[in-house]
Structures are given as C-alpha cells and as structure tokens.
N, C-alpha and C. Protein backbone atom coordinates (compact mmCIF):
# COMPACT_ATOMS: atom_id res chain seq x y z
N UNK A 1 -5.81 -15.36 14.26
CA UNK A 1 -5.30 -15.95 13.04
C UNK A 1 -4.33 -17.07 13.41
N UNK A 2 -4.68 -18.06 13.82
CA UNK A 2 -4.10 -19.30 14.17
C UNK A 2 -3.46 -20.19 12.93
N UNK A 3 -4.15 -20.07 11.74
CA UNK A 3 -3.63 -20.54 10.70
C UNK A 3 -2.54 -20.38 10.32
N UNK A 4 -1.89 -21.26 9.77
CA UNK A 4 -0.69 -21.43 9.02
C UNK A 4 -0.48 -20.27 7.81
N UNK A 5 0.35 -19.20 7.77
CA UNK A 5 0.66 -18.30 6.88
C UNK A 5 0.61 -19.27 5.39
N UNK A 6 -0.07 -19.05 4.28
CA UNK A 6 0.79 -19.29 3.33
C UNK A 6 1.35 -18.12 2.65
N UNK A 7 2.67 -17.79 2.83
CA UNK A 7 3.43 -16.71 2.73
C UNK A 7 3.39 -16.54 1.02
N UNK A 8 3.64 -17.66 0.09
CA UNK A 8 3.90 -17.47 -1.16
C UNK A 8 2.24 -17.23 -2.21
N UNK A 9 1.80 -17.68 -1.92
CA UNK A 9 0.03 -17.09 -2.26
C UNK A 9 -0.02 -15.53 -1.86
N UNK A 10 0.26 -15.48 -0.48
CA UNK A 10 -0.50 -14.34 0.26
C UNK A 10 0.98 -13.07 -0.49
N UNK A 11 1.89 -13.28 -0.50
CA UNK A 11 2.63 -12.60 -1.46
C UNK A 11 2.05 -12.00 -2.87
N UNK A 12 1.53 -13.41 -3.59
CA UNK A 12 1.25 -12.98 -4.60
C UNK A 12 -0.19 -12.32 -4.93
N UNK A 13 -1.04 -12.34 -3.73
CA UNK A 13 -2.03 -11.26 -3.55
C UNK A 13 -1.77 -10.60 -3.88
N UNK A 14 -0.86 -9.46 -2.82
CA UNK A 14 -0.41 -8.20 -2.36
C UNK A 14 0.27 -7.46 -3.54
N UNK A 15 1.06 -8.68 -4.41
CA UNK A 15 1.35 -8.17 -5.68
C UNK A 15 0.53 -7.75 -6.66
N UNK A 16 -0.76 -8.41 -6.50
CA UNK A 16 -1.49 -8.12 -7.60
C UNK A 16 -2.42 -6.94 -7.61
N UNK A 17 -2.38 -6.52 -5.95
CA UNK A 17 -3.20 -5.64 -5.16
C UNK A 17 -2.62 -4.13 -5.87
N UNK A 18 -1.24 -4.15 -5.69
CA UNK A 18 -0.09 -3.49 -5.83
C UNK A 18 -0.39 -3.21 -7.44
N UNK A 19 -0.13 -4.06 -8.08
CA UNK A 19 -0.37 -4.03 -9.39
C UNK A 19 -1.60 -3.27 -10.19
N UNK A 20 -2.60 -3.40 -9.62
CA UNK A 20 -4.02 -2.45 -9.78
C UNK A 20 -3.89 -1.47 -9.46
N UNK A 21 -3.19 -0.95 -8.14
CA UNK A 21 -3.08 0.20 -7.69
C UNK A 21 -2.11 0.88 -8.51
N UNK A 22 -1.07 0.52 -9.48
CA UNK A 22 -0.17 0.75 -10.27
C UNK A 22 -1.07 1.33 -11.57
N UNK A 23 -1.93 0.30 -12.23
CA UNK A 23 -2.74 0.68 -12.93
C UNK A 23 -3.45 1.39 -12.82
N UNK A 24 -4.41 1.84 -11.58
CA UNK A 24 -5.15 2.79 -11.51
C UNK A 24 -4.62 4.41 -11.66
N UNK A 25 -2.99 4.23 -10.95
CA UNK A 25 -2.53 5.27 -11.35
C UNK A 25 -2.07 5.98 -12.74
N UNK A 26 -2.63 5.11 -13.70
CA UNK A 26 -2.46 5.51 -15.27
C UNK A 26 -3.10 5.61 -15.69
N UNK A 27 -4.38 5.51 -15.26
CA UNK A 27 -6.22 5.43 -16.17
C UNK A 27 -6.29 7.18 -15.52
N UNK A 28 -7.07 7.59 -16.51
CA UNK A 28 -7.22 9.09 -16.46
C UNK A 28 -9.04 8.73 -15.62
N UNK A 29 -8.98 8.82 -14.14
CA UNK A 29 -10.24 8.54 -13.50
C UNK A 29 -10.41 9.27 -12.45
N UNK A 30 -11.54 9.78 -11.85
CA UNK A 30 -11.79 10.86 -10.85
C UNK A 30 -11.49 10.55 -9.71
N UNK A 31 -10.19 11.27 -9.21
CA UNK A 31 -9.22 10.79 -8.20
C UNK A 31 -10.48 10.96 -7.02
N UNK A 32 -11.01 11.90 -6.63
CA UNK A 32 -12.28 11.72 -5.40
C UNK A 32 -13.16 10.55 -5.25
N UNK A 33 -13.27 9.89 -6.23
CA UNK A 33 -13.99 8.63 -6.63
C UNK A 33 -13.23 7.97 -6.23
N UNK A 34 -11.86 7.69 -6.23
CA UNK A 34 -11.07 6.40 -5.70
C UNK A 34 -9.96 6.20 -4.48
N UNK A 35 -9.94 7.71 -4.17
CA UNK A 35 -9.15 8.17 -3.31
C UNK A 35 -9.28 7.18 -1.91
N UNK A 36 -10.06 7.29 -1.49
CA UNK A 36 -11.01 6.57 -0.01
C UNK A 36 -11.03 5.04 -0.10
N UNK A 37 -11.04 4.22 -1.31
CA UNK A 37 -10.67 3.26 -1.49
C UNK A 37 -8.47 2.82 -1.25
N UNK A 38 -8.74 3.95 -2.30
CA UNK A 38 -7.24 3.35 -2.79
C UNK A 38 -6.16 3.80 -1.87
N UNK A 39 -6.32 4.55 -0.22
CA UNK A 39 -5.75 4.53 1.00
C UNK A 39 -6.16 3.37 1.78
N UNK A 40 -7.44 3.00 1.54
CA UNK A 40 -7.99 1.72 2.60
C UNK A 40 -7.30 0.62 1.85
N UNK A 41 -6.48 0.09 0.64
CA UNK A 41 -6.33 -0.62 0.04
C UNK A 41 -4.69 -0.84 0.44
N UNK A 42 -4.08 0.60 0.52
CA UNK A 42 -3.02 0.93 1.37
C UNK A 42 -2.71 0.40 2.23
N UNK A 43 -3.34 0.70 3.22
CA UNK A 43 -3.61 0.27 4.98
C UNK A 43 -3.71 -1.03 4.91
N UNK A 44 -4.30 -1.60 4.27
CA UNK A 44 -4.54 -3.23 3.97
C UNK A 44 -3.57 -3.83 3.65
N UNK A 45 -2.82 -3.86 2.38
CA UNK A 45 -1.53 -3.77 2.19
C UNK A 45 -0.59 -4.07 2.96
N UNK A 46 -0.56 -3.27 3.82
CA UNK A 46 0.43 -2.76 5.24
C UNK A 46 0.20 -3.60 6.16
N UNK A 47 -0.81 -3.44 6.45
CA UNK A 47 -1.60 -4.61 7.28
C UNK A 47 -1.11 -5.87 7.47
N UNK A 48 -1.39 -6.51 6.05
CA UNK A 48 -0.58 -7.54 5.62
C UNK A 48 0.72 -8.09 5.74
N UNK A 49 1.36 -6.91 5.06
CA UNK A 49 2.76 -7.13 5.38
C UNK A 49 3.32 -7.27 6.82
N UNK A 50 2.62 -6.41 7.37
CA UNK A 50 3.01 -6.76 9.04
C UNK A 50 2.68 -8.16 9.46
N UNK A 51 2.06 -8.65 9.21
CA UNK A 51 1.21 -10.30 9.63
C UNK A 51 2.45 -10.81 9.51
N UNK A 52 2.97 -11.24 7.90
CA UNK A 52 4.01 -11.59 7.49
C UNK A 52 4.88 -11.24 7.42
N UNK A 53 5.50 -10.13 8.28
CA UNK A 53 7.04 -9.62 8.85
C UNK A 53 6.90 -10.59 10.45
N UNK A 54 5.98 -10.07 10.87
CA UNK A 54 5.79 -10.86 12.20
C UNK A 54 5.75 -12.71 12.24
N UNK A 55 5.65 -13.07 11.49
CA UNK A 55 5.33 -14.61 11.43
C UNK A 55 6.47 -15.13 10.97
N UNK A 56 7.27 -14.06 9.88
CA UNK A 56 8.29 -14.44 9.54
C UNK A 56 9.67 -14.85 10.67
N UNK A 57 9.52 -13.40 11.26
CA UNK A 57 10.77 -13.17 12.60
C UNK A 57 10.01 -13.80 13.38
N UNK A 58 9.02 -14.67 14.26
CA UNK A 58 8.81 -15.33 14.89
C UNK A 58 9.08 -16.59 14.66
N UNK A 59 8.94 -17.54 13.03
CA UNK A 59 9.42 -18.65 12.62
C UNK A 59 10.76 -18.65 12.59
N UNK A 60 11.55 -19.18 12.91
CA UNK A 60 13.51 -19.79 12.15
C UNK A 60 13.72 -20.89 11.65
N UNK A 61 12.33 -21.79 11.89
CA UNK A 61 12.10 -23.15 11.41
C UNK A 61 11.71 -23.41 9.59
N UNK A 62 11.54 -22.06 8.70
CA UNK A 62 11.24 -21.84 8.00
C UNK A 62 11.88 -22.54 6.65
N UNK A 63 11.73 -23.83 6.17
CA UNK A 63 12.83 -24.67 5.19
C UNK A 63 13.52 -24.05 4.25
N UNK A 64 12.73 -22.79 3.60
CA UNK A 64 13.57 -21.74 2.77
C UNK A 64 13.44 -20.33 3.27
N UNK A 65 14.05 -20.45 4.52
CA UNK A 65 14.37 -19.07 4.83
C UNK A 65 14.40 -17.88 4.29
N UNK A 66 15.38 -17.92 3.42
CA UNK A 66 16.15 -16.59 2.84
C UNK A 66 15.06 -16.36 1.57
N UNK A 67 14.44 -17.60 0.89
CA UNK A 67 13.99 -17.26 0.24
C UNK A 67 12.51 -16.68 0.37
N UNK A 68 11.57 -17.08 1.29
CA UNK A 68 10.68 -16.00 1.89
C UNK A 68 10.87 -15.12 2.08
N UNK A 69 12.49 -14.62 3.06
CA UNK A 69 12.45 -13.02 3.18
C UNK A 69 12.94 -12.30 2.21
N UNK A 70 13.54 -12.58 0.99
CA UNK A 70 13.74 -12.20 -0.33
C UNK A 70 12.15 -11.88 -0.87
N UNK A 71 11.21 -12.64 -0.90
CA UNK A 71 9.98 -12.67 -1.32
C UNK A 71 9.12 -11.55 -0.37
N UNK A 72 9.25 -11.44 1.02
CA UNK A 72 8.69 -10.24 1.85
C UNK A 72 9.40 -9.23 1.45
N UNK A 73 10.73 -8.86 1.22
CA UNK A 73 11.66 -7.55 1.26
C UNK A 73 11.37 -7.26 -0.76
N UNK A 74 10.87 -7.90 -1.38
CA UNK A 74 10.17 -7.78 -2.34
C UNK A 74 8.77 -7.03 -2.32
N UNK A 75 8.05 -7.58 -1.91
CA UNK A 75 6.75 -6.85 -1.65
C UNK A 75 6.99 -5.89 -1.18
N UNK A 76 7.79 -5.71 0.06
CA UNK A 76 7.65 -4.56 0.41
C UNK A 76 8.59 -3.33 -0.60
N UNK A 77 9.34 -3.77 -1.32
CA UNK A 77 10.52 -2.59 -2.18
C UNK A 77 8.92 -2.04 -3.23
N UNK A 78 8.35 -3.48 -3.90
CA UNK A 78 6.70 -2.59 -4.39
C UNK A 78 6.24 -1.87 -3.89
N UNK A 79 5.61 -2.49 -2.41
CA UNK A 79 4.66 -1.51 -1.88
C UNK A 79 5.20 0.05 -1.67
N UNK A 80 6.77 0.35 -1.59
CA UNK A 80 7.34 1.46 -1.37
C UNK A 80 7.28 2.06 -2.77
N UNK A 81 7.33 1.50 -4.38
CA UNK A 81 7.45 1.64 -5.02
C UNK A 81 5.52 2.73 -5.41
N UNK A 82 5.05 2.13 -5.27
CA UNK A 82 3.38 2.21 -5.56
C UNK A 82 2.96 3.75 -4.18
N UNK A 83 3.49 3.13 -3.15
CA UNK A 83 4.05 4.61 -2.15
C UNK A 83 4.59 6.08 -2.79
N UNK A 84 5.59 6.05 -3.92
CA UNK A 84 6.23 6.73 -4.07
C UNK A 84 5.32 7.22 -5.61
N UNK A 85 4.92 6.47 -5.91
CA UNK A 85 4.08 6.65 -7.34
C UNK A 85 2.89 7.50 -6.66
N UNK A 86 2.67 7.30 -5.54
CA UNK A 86 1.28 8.37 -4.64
C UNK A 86 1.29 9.43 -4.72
N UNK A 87 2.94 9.45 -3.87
CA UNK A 87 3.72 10.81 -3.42
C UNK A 87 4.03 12.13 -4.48
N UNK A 88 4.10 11.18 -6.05
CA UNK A 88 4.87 12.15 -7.02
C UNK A 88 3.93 13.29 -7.03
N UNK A 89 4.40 13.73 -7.77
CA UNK A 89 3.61 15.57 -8.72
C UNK A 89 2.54 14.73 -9.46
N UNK A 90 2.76 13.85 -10.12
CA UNK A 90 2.05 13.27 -10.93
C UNK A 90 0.89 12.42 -11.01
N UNK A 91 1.04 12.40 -9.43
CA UNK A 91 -0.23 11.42 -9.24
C UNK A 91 -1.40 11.80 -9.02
N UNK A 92 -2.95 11.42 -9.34
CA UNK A 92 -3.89 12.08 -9.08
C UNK A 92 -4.24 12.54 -7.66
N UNK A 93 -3.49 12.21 -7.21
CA UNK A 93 -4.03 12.37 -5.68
C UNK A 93 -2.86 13.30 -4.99
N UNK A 94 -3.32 14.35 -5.12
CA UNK A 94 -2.35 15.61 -4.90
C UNK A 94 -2.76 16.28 -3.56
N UNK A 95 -2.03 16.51 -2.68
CA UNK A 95 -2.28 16.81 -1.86
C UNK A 95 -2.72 18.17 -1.39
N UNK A 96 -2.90 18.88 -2.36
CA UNK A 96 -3.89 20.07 -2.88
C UNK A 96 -5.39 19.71 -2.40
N UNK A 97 -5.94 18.45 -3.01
CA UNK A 97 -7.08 17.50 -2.69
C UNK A 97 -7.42 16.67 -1.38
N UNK A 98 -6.14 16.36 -1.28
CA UNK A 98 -5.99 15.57 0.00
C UNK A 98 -5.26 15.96 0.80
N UNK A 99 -4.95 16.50 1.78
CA UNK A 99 -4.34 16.98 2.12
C UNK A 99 -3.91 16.46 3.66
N UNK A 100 -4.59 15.04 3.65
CA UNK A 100 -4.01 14.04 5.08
C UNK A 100 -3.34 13.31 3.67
N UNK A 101 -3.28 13.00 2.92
CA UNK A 101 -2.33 12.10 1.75
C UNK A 101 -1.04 12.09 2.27
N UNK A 102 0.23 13.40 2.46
CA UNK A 102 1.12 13.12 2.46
C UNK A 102 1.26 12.07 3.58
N UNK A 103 0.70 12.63 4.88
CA UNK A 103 0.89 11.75 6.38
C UNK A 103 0.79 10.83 6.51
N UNK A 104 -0.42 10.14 5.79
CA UNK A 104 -0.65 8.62 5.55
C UNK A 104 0.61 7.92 5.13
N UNK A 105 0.87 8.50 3.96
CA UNK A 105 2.01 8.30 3.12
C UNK A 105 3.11 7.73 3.83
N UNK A 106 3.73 8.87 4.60
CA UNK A 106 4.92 9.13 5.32
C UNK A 106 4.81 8.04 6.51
N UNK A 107 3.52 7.90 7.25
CA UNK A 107 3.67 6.73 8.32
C UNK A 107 3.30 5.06 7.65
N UNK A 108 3.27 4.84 6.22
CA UNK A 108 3.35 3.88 5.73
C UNK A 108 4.63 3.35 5.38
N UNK A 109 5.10 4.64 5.00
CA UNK A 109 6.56 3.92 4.14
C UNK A 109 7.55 4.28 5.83
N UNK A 110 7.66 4.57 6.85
CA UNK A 110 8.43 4.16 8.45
C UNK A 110 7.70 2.94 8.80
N UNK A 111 6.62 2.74 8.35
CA UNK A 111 6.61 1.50 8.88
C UNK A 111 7.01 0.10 7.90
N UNK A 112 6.91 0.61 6.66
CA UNK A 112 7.70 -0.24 5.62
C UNK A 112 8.81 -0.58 6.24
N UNK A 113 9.44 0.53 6.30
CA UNK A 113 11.06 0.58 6.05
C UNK A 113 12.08 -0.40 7.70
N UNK A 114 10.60 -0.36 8.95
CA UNK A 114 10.72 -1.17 10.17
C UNK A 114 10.84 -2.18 10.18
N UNK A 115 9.36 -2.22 9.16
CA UNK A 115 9.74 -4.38 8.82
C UNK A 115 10.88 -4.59 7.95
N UNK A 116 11.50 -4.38 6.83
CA UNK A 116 12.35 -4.43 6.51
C UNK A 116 13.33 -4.48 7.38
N UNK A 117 13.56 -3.93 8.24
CA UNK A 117 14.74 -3.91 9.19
C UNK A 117 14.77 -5.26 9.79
N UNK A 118 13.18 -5.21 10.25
CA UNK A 118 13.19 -6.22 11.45
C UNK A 118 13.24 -7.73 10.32
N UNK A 119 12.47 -7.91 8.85
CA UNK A 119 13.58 -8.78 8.44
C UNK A 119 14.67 -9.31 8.31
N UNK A 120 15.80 -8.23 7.39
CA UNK A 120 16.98 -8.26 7.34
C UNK A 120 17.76 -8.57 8.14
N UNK A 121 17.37 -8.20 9.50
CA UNK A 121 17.75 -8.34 10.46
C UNK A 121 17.53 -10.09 11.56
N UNK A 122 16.70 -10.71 10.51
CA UNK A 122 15.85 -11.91 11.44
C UNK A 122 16.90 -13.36 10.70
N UNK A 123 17.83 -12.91 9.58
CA UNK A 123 18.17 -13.87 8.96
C UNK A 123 19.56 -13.55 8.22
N UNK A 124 20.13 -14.45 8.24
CA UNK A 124 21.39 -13.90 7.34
C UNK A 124 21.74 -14.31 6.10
N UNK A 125 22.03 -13.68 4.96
CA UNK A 125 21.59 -14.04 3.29
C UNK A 125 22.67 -15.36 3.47
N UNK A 126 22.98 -16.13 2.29
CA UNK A 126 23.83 -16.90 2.23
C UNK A 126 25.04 -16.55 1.48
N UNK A 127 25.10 -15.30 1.07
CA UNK A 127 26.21 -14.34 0.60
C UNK A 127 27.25 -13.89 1.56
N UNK A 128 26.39 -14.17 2.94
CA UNK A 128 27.44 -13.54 4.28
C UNK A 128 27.77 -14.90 4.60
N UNK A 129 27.32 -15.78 4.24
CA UNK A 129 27.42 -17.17 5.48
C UNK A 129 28.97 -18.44 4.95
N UNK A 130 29.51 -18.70 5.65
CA UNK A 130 30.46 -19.30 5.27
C UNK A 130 30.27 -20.63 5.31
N UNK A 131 30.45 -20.90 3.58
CA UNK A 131 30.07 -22.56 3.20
C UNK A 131 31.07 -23.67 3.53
N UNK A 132 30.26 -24.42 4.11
CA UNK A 132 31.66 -25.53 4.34
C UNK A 132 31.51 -26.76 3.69
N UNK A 133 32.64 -26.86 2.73
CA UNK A 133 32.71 -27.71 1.84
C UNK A 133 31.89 -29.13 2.09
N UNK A 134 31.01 -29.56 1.28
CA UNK A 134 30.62 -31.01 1.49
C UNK A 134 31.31 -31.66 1.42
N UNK A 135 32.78 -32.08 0.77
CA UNK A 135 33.78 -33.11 0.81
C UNK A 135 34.66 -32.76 0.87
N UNK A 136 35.55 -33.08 1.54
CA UNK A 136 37.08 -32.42 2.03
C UNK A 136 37.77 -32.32 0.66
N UNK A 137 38.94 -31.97 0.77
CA UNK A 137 40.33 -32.18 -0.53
C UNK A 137 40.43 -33.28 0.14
N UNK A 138 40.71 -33.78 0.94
CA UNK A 138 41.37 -35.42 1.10
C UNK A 138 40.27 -36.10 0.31
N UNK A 139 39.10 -36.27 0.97
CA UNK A 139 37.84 -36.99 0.42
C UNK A 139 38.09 -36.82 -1.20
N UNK A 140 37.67 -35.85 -1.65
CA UNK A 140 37.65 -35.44 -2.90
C UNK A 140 39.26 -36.28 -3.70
N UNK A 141 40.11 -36.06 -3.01
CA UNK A 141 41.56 -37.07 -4.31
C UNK A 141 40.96 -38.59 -4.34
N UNK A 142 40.69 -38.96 -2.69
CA UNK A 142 40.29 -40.28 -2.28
C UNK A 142 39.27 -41.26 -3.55
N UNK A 143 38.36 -39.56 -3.97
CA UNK A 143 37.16 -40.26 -4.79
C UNK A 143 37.68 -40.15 -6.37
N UNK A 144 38.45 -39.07 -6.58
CA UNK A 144 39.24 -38.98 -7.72
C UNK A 144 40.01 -40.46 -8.21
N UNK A 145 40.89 -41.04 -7.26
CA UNK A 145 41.86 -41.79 -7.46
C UNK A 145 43.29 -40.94 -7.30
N UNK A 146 43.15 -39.61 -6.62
CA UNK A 146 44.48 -38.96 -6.94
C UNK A 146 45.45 -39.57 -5.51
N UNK A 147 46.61 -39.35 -5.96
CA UNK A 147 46.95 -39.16 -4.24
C UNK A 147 48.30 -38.12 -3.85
C-alpha cells in the first residue's frame, strides 16, 4: 500500500461501516445469519484503523496534525462504542451462541485501546502547547499608537 492515505474519506468509511453495524444491532434479524459477517466486518474495521494509526505515527509532516488524530481517536472511541454494544446482555450475539464472541471482542478493544496510546502519544494537543504571542506588547502599543 504505497499510496497516499486519504485519512479523512477513509475515516468516513469506517464511520459508516460502524454505523450499519449500529443499525444492525436494532433490526430484530437472525443473529446466525449475520454473525460471521458482522466479526469479519470487525476485523476489517481494526484492520483499518491500524493502517491509519501506523501512517499516522510514522507521518509528523502532517499540516493538520492534531486534527487527524482527533479524527482517528474518534473512530476509534466508535469502534469501542459498537464493541461494547456487542459485548452487552442485549445484543444478539450472546455468547451462549457464540461463544469465541467474547475473545474476539476482548483482543479488539487491547488493540483499540494500543493505537490510541500509540496516537496520543505521537502528538501533543494544542491545549498542552505553549502559544507564543504573534506580536509582542511592545509591537502591539507600537501598532496601537500607545506608548
């Protein structure tokens, strides 16, 4: 994969991927029928996100930094979100039925929770970073007329 990530498209895939899988979990449909899909859809998911955790912490040249990894640490708070919607009591896919479900589960969201790290960790928000004024107080009376 030599190509150029486009991170903000390929984001909004994963969202929409996410989003079906959200929906599917509210349609009253025969969880054995979709089960085998909707882990491979998982894995894919994941997949993904790793591409773009990795491309991310390998770029620093990135013109909006913070705001890509705001946009990855997004996807991924979904994908944990849609994770946890798996996991409930409530979901069709009970591990009564499935019963590799939880494990899958559990080594998706450690590896979520890695890239996240290894984001957070690749950049520093601009909430921590100390701004230095574009024009001094001298500059600034200078342009005022004060003195």
């Amino acid at each position: 994969m030599n190509k150029r990530v486009n991170f903000e498209d390929t984001i909004f895939i994963l969202n929409v991927r996410i989003r079906m899988l959200r929906d599917l979990m509210q349609l009253d449909t025969d969880s054995v029928i979709f089960y085998r899909q909707t882990m491979i859809d998982l894995e894919f998911i994941a997949s993904v996100l790793e591409i773009l955790a990795e491309k991310f912490v390998e770029n620093l040249k990135f013109l909006d930094r913070e705001t890509e990894a705001d946009n990855i640490l997004d996807a991924e708070w979904q994908f944990g979100q849609i994770l946890n919607e798996i996991s409930s009591n409530s979901s069709p896919f009970s591990p009564a039925l499935f019963p590799e479900m939880p494990n899958l589960i559990i080594k998706l969201r450690k590896d979520s929770q890695k890239r996240q790290k290894q984001i957070e960790d690749s950049y520093e928000p601009t909430e921590h970073a100390t701004a230095e004024p574009v024009v001094s107080h001298a500059e600034l009376n200078g342009l005022l007329g004060s003195v």
